[in-house]
N, C-alpha and C. Protein backbone atom coordinates (compact mmCIF):
# COMPACT_ATOMS: atom_id res chain seq x y z
N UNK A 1 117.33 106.07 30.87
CA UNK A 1 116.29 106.10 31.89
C UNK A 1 115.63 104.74 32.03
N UNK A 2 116.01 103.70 31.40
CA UNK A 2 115.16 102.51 30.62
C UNK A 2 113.76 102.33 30.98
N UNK A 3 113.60 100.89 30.77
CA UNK A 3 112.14 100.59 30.33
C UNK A 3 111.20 101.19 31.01
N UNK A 4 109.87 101.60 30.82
CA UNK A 4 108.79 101.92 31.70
C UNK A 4 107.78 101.09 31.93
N UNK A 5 106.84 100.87 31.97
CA UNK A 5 105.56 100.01 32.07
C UNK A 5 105.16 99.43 33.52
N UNK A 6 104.61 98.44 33.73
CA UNK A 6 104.01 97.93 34.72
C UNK A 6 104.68 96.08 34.55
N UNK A 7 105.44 95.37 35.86
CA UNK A 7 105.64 94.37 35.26
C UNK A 7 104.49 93.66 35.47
N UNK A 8 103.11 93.49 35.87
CA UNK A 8 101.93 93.05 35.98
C UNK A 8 101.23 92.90 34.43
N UNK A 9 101.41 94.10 33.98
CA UNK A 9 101.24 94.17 32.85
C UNK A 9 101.60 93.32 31.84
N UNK A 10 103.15 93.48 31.85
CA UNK A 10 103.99 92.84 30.83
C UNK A 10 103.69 92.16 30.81
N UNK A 11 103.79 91.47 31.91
CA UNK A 11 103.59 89.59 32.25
C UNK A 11 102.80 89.38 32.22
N UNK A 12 101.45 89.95 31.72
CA UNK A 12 100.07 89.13 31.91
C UNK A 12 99.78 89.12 30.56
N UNK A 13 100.63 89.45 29.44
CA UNK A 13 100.76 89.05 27.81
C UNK A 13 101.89 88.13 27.16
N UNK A 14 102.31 87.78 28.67
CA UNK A 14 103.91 86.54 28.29
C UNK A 14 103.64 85.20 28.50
N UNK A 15 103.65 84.70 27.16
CA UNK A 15 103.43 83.08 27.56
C UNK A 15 102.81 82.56 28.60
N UNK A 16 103.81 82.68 29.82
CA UNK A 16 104.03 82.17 31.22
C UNK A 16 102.57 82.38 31.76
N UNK A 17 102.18 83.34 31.51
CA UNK A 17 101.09 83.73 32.37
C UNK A 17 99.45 82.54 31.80
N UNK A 18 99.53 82.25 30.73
CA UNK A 18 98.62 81.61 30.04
C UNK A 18 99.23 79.94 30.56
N UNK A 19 100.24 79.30 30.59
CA UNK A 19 101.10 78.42 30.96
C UNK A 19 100.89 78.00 32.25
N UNK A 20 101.10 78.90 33.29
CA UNK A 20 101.24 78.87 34.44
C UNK A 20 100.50 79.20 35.39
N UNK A 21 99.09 78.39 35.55
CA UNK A 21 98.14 78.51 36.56
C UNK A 21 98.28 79.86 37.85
N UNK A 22 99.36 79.87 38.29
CA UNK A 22 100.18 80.05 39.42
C UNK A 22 99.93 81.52 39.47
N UNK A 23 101.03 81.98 38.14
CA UNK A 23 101.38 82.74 37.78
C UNK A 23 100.25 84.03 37.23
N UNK A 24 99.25 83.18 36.41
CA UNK A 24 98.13 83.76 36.08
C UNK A 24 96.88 84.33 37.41
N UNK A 25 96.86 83.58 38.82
CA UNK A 25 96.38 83.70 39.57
C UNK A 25 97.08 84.90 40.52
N UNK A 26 97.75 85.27 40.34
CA UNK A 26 98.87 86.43 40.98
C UNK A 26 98.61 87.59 40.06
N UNK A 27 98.28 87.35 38.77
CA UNK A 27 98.38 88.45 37.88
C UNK A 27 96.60 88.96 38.01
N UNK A 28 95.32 87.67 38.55
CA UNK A 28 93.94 88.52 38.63
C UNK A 28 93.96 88.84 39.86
N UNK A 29 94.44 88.69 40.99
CA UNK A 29 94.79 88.76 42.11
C UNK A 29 95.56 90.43 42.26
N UNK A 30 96.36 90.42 41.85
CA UNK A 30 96.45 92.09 41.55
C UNK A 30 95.45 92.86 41.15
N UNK A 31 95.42 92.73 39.79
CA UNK A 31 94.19 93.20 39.00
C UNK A 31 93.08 93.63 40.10
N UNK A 32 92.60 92.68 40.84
CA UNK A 32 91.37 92.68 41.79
C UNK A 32 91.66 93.53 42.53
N UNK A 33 92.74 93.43 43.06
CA UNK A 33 93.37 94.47 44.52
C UNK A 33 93.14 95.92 43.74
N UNK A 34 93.39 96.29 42.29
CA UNK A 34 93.62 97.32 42.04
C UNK A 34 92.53 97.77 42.05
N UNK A 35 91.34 97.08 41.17
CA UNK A 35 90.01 98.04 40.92
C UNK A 35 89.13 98.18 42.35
N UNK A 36 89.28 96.64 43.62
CA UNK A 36 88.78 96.77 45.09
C UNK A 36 89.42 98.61 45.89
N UNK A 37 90.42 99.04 45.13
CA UNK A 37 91.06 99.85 45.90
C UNK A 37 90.53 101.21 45.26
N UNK A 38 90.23 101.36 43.96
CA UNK A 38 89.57 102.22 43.27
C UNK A 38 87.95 102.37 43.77
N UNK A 39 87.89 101.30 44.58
CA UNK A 39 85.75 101.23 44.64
C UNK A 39 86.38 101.86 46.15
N UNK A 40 87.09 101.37 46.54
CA UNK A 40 87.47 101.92 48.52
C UNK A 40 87.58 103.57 48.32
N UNK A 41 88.71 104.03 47.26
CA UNK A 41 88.65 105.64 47.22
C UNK A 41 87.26 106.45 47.07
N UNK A 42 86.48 105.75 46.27
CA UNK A 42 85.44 106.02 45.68
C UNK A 42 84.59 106.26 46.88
N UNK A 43 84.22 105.04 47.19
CA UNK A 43 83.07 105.12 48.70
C UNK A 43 83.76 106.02 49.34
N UNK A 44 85.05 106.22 50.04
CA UNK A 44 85.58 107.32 51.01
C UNK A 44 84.84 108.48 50.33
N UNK A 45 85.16 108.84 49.11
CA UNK A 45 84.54 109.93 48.87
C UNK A 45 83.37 110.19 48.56
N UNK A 46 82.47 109.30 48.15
CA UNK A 46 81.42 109.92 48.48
C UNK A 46 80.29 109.63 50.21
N UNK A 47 81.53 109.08 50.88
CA UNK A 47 81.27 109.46 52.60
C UNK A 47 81.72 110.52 53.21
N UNK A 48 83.01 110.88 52.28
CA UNK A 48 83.09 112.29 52.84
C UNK A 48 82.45 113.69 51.92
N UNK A 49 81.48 113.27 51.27
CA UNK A 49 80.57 114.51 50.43
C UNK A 49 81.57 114.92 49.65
N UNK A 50 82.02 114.36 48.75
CA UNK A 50 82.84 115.12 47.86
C UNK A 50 82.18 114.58 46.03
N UNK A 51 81.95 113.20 46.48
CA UNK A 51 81.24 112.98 45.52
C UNK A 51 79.72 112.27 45.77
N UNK A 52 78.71 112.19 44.42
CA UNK A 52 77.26 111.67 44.87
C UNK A 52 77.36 110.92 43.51
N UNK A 53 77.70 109.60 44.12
CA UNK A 53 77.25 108.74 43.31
C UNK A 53 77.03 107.29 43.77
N UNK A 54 75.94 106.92 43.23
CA UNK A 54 75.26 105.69 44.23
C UNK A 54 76.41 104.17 44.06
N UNK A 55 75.84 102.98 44.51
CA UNK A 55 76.92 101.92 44.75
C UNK A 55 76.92 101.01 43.58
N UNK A 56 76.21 101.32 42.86
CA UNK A 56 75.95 100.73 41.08
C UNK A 56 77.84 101.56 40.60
N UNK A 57 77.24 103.04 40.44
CA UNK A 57 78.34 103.89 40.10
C UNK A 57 79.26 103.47 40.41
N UNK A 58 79.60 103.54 42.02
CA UNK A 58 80.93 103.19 42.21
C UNK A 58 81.64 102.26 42.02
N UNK A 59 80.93 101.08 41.66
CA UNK A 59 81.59 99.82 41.00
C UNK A 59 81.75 99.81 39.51
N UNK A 60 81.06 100.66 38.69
CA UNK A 60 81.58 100.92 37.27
C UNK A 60 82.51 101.87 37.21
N UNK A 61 82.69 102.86 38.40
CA UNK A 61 83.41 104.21 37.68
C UNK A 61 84.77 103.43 38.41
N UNK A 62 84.77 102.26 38.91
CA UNK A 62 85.89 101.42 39.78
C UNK A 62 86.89 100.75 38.52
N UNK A 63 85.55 100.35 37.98
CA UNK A 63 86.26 98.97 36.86
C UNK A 63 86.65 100.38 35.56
N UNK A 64 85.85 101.15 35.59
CA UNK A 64 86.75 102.43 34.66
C UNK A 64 87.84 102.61 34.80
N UNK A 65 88.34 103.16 36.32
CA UNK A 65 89.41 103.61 36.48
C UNK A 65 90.44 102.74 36.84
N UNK A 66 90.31 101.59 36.43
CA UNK A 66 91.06 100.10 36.32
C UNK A 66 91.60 100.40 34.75
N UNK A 67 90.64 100.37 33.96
CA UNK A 67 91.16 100.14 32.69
C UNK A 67 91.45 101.47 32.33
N UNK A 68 91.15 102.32 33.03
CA UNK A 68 91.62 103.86 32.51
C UNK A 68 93.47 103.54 32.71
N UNK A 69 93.60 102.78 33.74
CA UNK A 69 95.19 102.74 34.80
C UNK A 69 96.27 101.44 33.76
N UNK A 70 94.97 100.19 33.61
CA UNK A 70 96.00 99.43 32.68
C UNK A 70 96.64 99.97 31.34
N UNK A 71 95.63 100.53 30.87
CA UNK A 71 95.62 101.30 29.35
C UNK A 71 96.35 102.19 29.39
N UNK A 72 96.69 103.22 30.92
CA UNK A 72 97.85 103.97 30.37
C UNK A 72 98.95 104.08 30.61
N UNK A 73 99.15 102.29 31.64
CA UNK A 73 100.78 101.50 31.62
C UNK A 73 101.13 101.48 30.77
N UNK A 74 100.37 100.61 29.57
CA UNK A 74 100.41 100.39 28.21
C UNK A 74 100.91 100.98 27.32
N UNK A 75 99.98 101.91 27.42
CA UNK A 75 100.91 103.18 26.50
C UNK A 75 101.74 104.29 26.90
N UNK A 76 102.14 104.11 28.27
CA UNK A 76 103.57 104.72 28.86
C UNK A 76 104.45 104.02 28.12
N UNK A 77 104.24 102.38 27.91
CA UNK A 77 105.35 101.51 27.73
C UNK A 77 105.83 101.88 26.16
N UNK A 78 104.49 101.89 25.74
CA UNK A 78 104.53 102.40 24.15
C UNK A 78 105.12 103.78 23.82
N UNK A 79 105.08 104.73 24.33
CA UNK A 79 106.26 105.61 24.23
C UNK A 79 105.48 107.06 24.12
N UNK A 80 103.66 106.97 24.58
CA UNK A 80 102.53 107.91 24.43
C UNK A 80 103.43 109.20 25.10
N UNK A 81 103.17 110.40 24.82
CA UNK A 81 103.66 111.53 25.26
C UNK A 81 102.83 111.59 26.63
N UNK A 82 103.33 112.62 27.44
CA UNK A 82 102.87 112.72 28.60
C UNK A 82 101.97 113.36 28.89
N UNK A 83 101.54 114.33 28.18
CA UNK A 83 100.12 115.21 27.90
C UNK A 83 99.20 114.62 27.34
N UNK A 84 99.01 113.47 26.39
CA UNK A 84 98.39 112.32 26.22
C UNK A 84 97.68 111.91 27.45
N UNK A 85 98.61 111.00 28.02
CA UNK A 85 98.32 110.43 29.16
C UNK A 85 97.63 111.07 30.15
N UNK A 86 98.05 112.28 30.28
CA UNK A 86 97.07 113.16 31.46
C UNK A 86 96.08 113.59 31.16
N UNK A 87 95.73 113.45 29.81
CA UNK A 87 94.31 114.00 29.08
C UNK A 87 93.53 112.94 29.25
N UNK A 88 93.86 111.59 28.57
CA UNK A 88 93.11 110.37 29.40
C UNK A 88 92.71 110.16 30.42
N UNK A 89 93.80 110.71 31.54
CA UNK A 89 93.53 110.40 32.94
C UNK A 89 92.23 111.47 33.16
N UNK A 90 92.69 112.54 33.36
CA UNK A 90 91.38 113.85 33.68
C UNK A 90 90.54 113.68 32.98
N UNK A 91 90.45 112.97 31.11
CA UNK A 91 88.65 112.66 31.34
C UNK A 91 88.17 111.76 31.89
N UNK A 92 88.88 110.90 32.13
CA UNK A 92 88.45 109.39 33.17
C UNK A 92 88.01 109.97 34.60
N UNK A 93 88.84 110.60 35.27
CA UNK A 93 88.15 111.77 36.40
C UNK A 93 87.09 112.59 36.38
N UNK A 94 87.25 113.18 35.38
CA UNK A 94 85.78 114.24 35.03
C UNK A 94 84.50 113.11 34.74
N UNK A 95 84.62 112.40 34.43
CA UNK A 95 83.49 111.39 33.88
C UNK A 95 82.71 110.82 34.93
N UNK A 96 83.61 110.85 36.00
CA UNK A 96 82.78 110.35 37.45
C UNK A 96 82.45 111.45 38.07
């Protein structure tokens, strides 16, 4: 089935990325896109009344569910069982 993980991931603990200005700027440049896109779901929902939480919140429960998402590339890659992983995920959900 081979490897799993994220190559954003990988590569943002490979040499290259510490080395390579370039390279490193592509890797926060993602990063950014990911947690900007987590604060966008967020506001949708609490514009569409589903959730109530003010704009402080939504930028922490943003950068949460950033590191809730890197952390469980990580340990997809690491070989975490899959009921693991979904237990992480749903308390990272329930928490907001």
């Amino acid at each position: 089935a081979g490897e799993l993980g994220c190559l954003i991931c990988n590569t943002s603990h490979e040499p290259i990325a510490a080395r390579d200005p370039g390279v490193k700027a592509l890797i926060h440049k993602h990063f950014a896109r990911v947690e900007k896109s987590f604060e966008s779901a967020l506001r949708n929902a609490v514009a569409a009344g589903e959730l109530r939480i003010d704009r402080a919140q939504i930028r922490r429960s943003a950068r949460l569910l950033y590191g809730v998402l890197v952390s469980l590339l990580v340990l997809l890659r690491a070989g975490e069982s899959r009921a693991v992983l979904k237990d992480i995920a749903n308390t990272a959900v329930d928490s907001i």
